[in-house]
C-alpha atoms as a PDB file:
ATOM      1  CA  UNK A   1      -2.186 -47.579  36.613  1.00  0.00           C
ATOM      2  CA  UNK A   2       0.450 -46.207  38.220  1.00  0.00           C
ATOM      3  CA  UNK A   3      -0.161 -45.072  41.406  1.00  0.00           C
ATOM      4  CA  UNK A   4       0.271 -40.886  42.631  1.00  0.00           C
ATOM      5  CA  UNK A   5       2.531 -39.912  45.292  1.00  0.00           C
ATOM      6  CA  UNK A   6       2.373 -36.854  46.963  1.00  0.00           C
ATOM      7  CA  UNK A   7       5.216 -35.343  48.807  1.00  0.00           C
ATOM      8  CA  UNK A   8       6.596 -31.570  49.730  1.00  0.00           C
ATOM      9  CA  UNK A   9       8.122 -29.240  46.802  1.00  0.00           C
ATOM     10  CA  UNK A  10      11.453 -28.747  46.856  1.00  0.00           C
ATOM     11  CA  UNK A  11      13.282 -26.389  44.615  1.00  0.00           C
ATOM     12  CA  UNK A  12      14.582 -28.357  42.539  1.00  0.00           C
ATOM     13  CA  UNK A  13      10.788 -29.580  41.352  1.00  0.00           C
ATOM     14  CA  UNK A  14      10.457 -26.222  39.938  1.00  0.00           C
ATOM     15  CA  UNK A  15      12.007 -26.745  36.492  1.00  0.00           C
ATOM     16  CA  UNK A  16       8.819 -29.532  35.777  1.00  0.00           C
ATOM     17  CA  UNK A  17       6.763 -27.356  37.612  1.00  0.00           C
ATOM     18  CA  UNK A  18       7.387 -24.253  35.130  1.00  0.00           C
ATOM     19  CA  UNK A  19       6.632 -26.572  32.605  1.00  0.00           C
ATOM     20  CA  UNK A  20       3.440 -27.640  33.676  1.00  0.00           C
ATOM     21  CA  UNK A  21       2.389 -24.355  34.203  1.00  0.00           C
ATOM     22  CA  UNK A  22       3.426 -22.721  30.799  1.00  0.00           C
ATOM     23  CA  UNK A  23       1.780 -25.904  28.987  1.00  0.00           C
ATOM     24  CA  UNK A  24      -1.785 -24.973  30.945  1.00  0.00           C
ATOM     25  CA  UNK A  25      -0.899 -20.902  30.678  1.00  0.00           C
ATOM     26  CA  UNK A  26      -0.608 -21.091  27.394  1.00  0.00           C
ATOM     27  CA  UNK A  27      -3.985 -23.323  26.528  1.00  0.00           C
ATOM     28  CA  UNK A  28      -5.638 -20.302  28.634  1.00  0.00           C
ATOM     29  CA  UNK A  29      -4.078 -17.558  26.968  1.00  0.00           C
ATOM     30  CA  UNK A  30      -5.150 -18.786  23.391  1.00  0.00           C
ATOM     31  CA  UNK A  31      -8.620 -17.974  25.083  1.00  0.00           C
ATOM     32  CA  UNK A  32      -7.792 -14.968  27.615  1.00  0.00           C
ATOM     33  CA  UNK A  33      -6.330 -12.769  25.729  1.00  0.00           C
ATOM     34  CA  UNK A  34      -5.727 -10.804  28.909  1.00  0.00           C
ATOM     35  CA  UNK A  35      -3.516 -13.361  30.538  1.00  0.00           C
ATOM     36  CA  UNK A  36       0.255 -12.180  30.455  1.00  0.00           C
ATOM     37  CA  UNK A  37       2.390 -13.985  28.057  1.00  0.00           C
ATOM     38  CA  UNK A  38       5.578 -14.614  29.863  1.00  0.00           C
ATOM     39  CA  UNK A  39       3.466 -17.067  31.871  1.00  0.00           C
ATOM     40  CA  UNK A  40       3.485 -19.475  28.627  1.00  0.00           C
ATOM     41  CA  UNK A  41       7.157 -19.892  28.401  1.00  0.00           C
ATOM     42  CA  UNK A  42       9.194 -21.941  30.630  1.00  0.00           C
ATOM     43  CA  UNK A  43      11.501 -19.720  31.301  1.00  0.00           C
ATOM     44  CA  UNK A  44       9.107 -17.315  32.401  1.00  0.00           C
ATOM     45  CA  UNK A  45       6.930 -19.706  34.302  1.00  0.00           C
ATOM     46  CA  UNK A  46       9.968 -20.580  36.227  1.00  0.00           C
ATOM     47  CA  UNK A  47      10.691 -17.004  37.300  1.00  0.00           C
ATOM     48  CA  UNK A  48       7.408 -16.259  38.460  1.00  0.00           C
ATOM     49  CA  UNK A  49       7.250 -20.205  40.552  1.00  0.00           C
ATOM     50  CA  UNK A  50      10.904 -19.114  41.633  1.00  0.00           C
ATOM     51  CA  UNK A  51       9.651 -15.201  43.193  1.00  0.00           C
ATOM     52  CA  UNK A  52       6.973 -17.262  45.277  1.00  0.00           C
ATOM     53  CA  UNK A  53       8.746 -20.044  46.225  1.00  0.00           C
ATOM     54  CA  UNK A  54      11.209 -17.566  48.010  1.00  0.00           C
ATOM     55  CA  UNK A  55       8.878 -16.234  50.185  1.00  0.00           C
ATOM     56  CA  UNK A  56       9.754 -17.896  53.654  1.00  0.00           C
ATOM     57  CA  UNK A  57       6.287 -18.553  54.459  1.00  0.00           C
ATOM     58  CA  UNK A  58       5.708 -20.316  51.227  1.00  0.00           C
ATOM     59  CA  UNK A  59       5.082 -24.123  50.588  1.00  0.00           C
ATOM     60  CA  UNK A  60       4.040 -26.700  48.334  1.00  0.00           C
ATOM     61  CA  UNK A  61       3.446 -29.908  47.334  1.00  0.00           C
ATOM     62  CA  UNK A  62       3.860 -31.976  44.045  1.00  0.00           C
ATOM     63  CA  UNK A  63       2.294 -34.898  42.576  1.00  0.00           C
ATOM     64  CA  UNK A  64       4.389 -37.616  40.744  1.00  0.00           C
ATOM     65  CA  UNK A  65       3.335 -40.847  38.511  1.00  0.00           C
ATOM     66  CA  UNK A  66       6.239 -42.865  37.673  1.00  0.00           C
ATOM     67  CA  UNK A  67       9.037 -40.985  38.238  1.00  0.00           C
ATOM     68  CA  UNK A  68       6.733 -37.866  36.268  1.00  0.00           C
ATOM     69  CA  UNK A  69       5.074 -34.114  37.604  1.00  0.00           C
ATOM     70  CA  UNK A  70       1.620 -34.682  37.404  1.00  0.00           C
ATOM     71  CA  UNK A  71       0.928 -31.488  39.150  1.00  0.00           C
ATOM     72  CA  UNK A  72       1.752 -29.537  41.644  1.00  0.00           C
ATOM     73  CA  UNK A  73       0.328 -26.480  44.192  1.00  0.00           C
END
């Protein structure tokens, strides 16, 4: 098994981190009704990950095996 490295976000992670999150948003939306939609696309994912990410004080990090995203925070 390939083995996970874990290194600072940098902008241009958020396109596979958009995805990530409207793959997950949308398995907890088919539940939570409440949840807001725009959340499951990637587009809309990506906005929301972009409005954070340009907060000065805001940081991250993201988790790669094999050249994938395997998550991120």
């Amino acid at each position: 098994m390939p083995t996970v490295e874990v290194r600072p976000l940098v902008a241009a992670d958020l396109p596979a981190c958009a995805s990530l999150l409207a793959a997950r948003h949308a398995r907890d939306a088919a539940r939570l009704a409440f949840l807001d939609p725009a959340l499951s696309t990637v587009p809309g994912a990506k906005a929301h990950l972009e409005t954070l990410f340009a907060n000065d004080r805001a940081n991250g990090s993201i988790a790669e095996r094999a050249g994938q995203t395997a998550g991120f925070l």
